[in-house]
PDB file of N, CA and C in Angstrom:
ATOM      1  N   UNK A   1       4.822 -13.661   7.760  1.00  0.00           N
ATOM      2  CA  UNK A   1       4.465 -12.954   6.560  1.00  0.00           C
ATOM      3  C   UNK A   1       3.684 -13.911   5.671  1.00  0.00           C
ATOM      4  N   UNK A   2       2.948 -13.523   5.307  1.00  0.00           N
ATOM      5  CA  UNK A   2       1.678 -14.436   4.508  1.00  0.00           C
ATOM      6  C   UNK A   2       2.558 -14.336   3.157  1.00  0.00           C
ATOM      7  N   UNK A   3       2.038 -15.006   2.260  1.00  0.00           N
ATOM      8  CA  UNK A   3       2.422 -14.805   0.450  1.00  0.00           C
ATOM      9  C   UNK A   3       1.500 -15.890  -0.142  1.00  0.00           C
ATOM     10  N   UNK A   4       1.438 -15.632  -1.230  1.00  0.00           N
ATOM     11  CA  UNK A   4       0.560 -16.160  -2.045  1.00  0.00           C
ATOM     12  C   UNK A   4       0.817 -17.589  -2.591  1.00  0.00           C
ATOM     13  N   UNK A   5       0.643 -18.405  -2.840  1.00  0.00           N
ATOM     14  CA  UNK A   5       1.414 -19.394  -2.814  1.00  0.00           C
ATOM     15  C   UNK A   5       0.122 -20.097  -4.238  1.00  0.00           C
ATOM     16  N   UNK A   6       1.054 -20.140  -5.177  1.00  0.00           N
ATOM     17  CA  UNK A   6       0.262 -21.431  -6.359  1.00  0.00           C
ATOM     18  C   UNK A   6       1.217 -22.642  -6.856  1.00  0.00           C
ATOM     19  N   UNK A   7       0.426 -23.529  -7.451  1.00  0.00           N
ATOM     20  CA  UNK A   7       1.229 -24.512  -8.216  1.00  0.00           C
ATOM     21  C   UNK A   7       2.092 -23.760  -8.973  1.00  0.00           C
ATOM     22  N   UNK A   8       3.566 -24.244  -9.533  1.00  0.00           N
ATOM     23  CA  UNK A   8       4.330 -24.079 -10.149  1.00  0.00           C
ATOM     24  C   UNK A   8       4.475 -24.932 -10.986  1.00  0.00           C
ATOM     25  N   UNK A   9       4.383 -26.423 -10.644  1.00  0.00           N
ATOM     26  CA  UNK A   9       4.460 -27.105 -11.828  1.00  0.00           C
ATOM     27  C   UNK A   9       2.914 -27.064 -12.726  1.00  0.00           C
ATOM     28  N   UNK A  10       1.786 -26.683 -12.125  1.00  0.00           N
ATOM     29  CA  UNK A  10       0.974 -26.225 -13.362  1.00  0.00           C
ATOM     30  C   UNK A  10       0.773 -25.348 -13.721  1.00  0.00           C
ATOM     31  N   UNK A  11       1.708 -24.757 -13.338  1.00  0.00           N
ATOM     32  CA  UNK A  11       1.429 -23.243 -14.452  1.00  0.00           C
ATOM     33  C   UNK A  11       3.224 -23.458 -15.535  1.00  0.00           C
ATOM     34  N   UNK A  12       3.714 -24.662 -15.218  1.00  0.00           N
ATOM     35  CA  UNK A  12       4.386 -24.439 -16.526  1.00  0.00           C
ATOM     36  C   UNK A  12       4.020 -25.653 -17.054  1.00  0.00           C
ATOM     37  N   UNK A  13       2.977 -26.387 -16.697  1.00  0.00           N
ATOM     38  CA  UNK A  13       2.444 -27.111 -17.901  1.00  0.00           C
ATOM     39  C   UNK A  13       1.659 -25.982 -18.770  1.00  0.00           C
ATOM     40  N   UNK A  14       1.054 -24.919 -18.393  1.00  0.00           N
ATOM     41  CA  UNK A  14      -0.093 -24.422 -18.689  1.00  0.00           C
ATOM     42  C   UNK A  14       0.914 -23.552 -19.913  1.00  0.00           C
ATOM     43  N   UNK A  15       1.937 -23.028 -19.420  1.00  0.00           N
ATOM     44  CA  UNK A  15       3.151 -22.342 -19.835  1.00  0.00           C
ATOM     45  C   UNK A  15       3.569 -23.166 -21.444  1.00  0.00           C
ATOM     46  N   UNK A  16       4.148 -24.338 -21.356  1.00  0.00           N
ATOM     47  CA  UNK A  16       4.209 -25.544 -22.124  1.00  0.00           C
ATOM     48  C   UNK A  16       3.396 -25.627 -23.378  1.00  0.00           C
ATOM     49  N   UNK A  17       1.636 -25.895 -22.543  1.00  0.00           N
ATOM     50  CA  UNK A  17       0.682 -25.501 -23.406  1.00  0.00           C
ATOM     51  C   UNK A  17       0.511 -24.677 -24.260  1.00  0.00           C
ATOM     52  N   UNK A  18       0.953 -23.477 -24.085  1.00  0.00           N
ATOM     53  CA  UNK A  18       0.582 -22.566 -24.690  1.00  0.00           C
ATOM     54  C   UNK A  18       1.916 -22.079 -25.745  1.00  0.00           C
ATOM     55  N   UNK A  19       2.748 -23.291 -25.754  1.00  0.00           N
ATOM     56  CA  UNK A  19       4.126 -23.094 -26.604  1.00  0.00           C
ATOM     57  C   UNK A  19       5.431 -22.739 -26.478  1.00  0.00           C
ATOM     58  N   UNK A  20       5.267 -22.413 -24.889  1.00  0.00           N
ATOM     59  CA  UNK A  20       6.356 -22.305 -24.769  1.00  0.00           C
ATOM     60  C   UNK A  20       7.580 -23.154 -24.156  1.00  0.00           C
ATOM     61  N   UNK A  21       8.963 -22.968 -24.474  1.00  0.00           N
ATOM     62  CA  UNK A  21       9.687 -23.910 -24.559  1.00  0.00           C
ATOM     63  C   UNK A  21       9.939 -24.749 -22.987  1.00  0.00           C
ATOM     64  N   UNK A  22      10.013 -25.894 -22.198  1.00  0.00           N
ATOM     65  CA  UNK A  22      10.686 -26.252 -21.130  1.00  0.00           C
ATOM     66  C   UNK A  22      11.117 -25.777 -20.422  1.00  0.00           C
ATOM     67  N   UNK A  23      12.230 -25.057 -20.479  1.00  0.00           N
ATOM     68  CA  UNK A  23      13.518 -24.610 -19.830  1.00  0.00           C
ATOM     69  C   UNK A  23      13.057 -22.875 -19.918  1.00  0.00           C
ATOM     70  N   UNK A  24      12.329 -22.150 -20.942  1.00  0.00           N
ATOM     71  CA  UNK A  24      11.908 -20.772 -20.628  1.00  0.00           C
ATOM     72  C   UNK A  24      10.774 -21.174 -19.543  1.00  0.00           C
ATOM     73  N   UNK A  25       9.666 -22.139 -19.425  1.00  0.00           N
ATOM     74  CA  UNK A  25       9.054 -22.079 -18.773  1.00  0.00           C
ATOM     75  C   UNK A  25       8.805 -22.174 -17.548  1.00  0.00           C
ATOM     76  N   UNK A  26       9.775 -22.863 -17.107  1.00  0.00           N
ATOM     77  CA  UNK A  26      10.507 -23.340 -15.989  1.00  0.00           C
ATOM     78  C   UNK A  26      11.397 -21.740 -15.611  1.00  0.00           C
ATOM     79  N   UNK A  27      11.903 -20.898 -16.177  1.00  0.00           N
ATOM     80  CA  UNK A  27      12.707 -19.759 -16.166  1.00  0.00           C
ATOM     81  C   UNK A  27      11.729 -18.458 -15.613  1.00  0.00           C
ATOM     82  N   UNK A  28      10.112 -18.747 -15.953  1.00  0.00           N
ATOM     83  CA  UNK A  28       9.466 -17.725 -16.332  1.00  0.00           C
ATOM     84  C   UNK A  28       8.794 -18.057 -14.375  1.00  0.00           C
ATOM     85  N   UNK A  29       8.050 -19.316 -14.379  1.00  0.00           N
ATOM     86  CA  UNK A  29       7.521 -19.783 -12.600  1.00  0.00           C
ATOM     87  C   UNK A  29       9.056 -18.956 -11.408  1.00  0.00           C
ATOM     88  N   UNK A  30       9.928 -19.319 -11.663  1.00  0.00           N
ATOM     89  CA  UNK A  30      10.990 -19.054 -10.882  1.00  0.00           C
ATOM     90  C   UNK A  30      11.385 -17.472 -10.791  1.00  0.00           C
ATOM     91  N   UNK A  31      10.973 -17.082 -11.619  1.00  0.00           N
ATOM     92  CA  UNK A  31      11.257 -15.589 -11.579  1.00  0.00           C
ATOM     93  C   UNK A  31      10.251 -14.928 -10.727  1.00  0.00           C
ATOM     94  N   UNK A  32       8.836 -15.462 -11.156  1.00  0.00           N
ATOM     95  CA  UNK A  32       7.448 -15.142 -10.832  1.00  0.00           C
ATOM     96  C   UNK A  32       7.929 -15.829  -8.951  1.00  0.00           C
ATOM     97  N   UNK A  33       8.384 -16.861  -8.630  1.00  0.00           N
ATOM     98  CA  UNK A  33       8.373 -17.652  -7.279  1.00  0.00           C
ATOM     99  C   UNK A  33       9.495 -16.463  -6.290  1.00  0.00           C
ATOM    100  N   UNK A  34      10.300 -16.181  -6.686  1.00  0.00           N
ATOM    101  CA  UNK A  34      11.468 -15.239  -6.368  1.00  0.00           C
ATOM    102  C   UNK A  34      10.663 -13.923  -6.118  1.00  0.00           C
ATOM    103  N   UNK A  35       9.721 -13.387  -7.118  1.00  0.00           N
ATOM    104  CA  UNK A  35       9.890 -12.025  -7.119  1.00  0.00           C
ATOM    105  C   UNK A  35       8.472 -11.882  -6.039  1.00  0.00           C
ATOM    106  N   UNK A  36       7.651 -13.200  -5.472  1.00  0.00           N
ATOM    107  CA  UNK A  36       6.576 -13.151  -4.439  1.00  0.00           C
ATOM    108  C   UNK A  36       7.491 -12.982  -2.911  1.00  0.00           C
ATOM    109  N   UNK A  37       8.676 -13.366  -2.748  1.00  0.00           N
ATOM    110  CA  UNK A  37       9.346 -13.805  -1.954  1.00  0.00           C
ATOM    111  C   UNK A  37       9.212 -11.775  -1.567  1.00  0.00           C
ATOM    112  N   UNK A  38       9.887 -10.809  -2.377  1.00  0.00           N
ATOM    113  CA  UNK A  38      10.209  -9.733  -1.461  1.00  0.00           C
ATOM    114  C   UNK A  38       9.368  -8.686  -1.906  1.00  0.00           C
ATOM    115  N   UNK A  39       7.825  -9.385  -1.793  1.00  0.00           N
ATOM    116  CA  UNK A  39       6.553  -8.858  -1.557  1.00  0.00           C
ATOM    117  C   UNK A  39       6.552  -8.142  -0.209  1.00  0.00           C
ATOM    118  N   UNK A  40       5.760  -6.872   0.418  1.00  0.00           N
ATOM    119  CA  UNK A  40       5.833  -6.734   1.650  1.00  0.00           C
ATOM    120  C   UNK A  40       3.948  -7.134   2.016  1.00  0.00           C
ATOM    121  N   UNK A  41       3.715  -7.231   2.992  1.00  0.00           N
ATOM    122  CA  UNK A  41       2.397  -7.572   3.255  1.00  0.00           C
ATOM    123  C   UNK A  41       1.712  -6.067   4.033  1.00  0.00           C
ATOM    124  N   UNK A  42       0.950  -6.195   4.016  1.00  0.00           N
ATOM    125  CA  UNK A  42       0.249  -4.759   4.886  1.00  0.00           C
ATOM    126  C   UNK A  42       0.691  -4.834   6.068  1.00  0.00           C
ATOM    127  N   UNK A  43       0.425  -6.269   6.898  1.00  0.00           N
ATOM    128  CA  UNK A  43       0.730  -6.457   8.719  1.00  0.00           C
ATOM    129  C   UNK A  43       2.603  -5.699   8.293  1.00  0.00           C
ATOM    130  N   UNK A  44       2.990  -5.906   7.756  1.00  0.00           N
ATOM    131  CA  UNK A  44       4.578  -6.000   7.775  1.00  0.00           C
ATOM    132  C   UNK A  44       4.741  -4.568   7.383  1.00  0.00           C
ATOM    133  N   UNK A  45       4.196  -3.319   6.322  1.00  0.00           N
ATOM    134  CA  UNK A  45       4.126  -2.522   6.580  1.00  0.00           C
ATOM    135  C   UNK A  45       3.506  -1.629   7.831  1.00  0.00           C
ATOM    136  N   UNK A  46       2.426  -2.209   8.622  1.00  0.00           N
ATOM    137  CA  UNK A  46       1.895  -1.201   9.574  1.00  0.00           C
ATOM    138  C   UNK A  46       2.595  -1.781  11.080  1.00  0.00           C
ATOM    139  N   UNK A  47       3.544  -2.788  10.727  1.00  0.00           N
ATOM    140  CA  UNK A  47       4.682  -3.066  11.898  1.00  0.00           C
ATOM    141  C   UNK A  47       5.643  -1.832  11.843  1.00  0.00           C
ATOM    142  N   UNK A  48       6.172  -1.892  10.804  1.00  0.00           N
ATOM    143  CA  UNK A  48       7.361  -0.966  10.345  1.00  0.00           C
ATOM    144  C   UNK A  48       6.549   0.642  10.778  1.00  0.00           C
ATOM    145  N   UNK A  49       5.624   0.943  10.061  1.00  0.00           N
ATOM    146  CA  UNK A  49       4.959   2.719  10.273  1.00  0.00           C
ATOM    147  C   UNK A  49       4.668   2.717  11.851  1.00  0.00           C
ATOM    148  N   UNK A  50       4.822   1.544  12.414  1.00  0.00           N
ATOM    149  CA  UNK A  50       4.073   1.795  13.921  1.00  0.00           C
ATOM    150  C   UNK A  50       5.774   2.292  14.938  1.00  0.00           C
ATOM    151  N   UNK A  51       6.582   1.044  14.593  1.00  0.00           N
ATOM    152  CA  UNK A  51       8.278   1.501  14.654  1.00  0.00           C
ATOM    153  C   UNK A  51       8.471   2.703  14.360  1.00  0.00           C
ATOM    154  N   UNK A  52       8.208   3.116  13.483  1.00  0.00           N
ATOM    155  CA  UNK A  52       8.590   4.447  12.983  1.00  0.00           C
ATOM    156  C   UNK A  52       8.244   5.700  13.823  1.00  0.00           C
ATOM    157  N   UNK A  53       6.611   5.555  13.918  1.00  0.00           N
ATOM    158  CA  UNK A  53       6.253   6.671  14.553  1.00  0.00           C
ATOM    159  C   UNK A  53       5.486   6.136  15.826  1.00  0.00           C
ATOM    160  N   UNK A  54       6.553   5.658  16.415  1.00  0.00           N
ATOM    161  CA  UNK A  54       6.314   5.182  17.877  1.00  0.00           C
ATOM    162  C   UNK A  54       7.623   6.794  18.852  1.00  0.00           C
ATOM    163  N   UNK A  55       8.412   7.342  18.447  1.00  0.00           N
ATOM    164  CA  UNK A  55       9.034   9.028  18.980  1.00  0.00           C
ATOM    165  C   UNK A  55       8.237   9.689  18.798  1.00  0.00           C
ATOM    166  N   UNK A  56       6.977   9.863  18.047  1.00  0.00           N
ATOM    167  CA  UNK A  56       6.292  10.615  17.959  1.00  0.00           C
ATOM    168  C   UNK A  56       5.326  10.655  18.501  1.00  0.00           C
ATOM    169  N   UNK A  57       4.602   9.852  18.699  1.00  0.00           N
ATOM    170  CA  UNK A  57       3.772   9.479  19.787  1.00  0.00           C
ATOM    171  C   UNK A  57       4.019   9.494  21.268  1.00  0.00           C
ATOM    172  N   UNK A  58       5.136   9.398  21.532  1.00  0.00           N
ATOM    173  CA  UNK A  58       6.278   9.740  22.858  1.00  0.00           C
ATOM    174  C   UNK A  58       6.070  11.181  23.235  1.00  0.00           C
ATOM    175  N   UNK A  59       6.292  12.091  22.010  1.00  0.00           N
ATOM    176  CA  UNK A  59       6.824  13.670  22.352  1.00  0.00           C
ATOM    177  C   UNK A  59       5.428  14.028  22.394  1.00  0.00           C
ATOM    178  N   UNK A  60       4.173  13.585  21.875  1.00  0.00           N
ATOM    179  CA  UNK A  60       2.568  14.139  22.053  1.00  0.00           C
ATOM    180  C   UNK A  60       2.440  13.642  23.249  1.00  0.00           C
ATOM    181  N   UNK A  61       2.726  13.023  23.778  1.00  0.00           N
ATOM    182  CA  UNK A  61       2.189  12.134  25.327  1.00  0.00           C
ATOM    183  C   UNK A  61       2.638  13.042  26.284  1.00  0.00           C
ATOM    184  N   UNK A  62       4.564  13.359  26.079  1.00  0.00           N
ATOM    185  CA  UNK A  62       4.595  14.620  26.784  1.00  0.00           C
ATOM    186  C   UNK A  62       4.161  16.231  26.631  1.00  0.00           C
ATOM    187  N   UNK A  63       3.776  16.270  25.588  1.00  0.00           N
ATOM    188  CA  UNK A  63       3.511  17.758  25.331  1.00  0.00           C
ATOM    189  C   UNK A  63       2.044  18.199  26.045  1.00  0.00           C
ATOM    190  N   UNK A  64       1.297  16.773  26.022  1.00  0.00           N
ATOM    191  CA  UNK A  64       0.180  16.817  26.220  1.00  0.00           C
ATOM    192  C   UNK A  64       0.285  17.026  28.095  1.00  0.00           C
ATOM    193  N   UNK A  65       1.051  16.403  28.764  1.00  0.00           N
ATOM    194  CA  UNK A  65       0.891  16.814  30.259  1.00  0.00           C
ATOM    195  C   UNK A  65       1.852  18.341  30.857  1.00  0.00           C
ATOM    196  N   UNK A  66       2.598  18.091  29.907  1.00  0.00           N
ATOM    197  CA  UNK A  66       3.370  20.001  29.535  1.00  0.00           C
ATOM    198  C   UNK A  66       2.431  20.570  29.503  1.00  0.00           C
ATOM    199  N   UNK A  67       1.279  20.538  28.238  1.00  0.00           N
ATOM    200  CA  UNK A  67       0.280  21.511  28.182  1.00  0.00           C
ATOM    201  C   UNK A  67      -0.831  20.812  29.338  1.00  0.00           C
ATOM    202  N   UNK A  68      -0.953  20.172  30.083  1.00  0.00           N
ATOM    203  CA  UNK A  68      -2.207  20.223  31.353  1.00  0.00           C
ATOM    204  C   UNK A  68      -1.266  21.143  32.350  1.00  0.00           C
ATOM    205  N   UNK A  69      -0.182  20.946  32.527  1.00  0.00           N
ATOM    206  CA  UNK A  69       0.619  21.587  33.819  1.00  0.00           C
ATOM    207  C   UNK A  69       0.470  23.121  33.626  1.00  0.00           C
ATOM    208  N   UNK A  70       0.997  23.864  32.187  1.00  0.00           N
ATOM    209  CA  UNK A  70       0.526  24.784  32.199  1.00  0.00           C
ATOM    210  C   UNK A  70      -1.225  25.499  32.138  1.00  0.00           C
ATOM    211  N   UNK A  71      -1.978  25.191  31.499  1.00  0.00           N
ATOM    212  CA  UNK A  71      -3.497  25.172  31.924  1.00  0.00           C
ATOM    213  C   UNK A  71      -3.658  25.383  32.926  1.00  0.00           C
ATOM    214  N   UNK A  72      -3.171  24.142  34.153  1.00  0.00           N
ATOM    215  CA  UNK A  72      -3.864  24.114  35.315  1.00  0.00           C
ATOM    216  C   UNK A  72      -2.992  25.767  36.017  1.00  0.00           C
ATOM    217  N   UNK A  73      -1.718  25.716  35.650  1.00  0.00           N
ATOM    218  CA  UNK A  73      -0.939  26.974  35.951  1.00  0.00           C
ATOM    219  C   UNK A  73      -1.788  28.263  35.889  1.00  0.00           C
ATOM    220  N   UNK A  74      -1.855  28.577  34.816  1.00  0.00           N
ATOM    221  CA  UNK A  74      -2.830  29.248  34.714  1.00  0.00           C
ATOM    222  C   UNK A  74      -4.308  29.441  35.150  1.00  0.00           C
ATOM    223  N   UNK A  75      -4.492  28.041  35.162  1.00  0.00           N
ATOM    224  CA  UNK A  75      -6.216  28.521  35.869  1.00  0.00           C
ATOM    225  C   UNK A  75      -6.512  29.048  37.211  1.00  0.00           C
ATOM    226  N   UNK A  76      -5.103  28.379  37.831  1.00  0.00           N
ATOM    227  CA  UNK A  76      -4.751  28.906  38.795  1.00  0.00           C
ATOM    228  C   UNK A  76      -4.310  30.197  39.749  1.00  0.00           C
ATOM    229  N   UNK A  77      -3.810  30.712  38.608  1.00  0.00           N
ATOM    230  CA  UNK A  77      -3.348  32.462  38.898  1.00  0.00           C
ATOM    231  C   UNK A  77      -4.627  33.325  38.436  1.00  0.00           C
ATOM    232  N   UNK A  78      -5.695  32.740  37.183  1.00  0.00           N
ATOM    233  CA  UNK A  78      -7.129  33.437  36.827  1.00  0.00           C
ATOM    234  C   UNK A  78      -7.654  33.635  37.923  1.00  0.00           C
ATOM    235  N   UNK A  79      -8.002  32.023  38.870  1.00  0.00           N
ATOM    236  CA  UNK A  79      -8.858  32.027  39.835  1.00  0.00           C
ATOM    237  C   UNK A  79      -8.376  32.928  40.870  1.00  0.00           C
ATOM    238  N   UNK A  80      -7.169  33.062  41.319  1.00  0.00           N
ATOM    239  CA  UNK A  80      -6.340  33.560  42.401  1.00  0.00           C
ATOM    240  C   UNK A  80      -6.518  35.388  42.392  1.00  0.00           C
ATOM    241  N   UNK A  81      -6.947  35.354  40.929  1.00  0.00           N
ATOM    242  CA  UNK A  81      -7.001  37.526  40.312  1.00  0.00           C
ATOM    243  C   UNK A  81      -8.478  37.259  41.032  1.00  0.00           C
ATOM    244  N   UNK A  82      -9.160  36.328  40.869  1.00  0.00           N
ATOM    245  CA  UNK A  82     -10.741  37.104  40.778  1.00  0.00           C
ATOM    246  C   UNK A  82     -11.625  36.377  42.169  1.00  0.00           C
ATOM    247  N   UNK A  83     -10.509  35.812  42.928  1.00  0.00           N
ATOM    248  CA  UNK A  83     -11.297  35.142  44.078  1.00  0.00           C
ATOM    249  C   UNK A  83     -10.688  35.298  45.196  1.00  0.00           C
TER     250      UNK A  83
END
């Protein structure tokens, strides 16, 4: 799984800079570092949708030679009326 990955200690200097206290700033990277963690990525969603609708793709595979068996069934009894 990929994630984004930046400095932490300069963005709470940058944090610092801009007035805010040590210990919030340090509070504020860690929240931000945590909450990248249960990011999902696209590959990691179209793993999961492929899992998902991998039965479904199963029951078209058979429906699909269900429906050639009957077709050919039929083309068979057409040809058989008129030949």
């Amino acid at each position: 799984m990929t994630t984004v990955t930046f400095d932490t200690l300069e963005l709470v200097d940058k944090l610092k800079s801009a007035g805010i206290p040590q210990a919030q700033a340090e509070a504020v990277v860690r929240v931000i570092s945590e909450a990248q963690e249960s990011l999902i990525t696209r590959d990691h969603l179209d793993s999961r949708l492929d899992r998902a609708t991998a039965p479904i793709h199963t029951d078209l595979a058979v429906l699909k030679w269900m429906m050639g068996a009957v077709l050919a069934g039929v083309l068979s009894l057409v040809l058989k009326a008129f030949f």
